[in-house]
Protein backbone atom coordinates (compact mmCIF):
# COMPACT_ATOMS: atom_id res chain seq x y z
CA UNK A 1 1.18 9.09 -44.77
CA UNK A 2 -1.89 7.33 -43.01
CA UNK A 3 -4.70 6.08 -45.04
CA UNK A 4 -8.54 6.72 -43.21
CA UNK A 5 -8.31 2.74 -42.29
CA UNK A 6 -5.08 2.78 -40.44
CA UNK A 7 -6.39 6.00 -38.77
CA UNK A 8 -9.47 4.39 -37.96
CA UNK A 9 -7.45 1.47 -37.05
CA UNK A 10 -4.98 2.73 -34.66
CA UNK A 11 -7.70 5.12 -32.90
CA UNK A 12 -9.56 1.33 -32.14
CA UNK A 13 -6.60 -0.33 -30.98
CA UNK A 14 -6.06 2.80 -28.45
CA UNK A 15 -9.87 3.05 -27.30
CA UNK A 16 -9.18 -0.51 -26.66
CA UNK A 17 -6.79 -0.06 -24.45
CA UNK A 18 -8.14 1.97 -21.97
CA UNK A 19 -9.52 -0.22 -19.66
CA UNK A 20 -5.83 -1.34 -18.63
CA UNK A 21 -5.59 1.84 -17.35
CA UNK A 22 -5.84 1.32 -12.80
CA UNK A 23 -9.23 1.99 -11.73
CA UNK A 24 -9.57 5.56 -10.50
CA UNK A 25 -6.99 6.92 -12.21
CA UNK A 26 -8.93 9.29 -14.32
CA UNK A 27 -10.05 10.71 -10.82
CA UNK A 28 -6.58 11.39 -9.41
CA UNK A 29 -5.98 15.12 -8.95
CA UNK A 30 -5.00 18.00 -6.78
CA UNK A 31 -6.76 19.26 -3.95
CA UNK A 32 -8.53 22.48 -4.79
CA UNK A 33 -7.96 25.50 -2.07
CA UNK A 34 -11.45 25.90 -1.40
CA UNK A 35 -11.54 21.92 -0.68
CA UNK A 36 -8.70 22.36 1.91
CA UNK A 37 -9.89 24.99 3.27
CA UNK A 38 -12.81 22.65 4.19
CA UNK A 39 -10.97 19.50 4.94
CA UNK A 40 -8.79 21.39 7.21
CA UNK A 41 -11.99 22.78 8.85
CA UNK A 42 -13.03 19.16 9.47
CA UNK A 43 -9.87 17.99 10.63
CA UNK A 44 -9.85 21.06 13.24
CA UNK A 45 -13.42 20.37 14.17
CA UNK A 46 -12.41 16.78 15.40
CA UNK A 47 -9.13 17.57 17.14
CA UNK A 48 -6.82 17.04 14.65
CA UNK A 49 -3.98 19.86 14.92
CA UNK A 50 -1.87 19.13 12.65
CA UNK A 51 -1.03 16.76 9.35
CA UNK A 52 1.00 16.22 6.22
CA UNK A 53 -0.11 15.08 2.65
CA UNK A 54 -3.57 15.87 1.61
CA UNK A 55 -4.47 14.26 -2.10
CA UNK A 56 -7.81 13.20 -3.98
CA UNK A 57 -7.64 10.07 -4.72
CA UNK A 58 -10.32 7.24 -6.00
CA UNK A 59 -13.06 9.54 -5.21
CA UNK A 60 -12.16 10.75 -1.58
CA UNK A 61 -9.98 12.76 0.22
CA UNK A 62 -6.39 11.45 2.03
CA UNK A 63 -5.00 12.79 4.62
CA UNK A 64 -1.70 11.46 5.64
CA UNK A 65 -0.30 11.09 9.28
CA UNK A 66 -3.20 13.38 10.87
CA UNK A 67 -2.37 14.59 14.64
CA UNK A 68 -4.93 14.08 16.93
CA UNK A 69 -5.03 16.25 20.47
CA UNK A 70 -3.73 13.52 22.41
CA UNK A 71 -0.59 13.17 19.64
CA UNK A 72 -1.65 9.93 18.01
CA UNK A 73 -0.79 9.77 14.19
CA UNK A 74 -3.61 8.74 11.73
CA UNK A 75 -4.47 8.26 8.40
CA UNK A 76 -7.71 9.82 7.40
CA UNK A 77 -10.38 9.84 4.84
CA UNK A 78 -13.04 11.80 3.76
CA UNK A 79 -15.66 11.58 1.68
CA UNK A 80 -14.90 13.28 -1.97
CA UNK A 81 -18.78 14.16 -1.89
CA UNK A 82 -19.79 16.05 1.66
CA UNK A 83 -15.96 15.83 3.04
CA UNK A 84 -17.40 13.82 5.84
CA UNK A 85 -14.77 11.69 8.26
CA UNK A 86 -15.20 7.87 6.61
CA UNK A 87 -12.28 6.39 8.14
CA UNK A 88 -9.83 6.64 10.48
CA UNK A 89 -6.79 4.63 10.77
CA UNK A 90 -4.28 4.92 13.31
CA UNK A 91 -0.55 4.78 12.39
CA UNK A 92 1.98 2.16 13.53
């Protein structure tokens, strides 16, 4: 069917390809239980009482529309390594 060169071939042309993929993507995963059970320890910590989407993405943590005590809406990150707060945007 396929001869050692077009094997050899083909596996080139794909190993070739993989820096098209978007950066980070090979970091892109779930959020572990154990990690939100400390990410929503943090978020507690600092006031937060309640948010929606939590993801790992590009080597930190995402929290999407975070409520703060006095009911602003914000988007935070954390750091992927010590779950530290490393930004905090408010929502529009």
């Amino acid at each position: 069917m396929f001869n050692a060169l077009t094997r050899t071939a083909l596996l080139a042309f794909a190993v070739s390809l993989s820096p098209m993929l978007p950066a980070g993507a090979e970091t892109d995963r779930p959020v572990t239980a154990e990690e939100m059970r400390q990410i929503e320890a943090v978020l507690r910590r600092e006031g937060f009482t309640q948010w929606k989407k939590v993801e790992f993405d590009d080597g930190r943590f995402e929290v999407d529309d975070a409520v703060a005590a006095d009911g602003r809406r914000y988007d935070v990150k954390l750091s992927g390594v010590d779950f530290t707060i490393v930004a905090r945007d408010p929502e529009d």
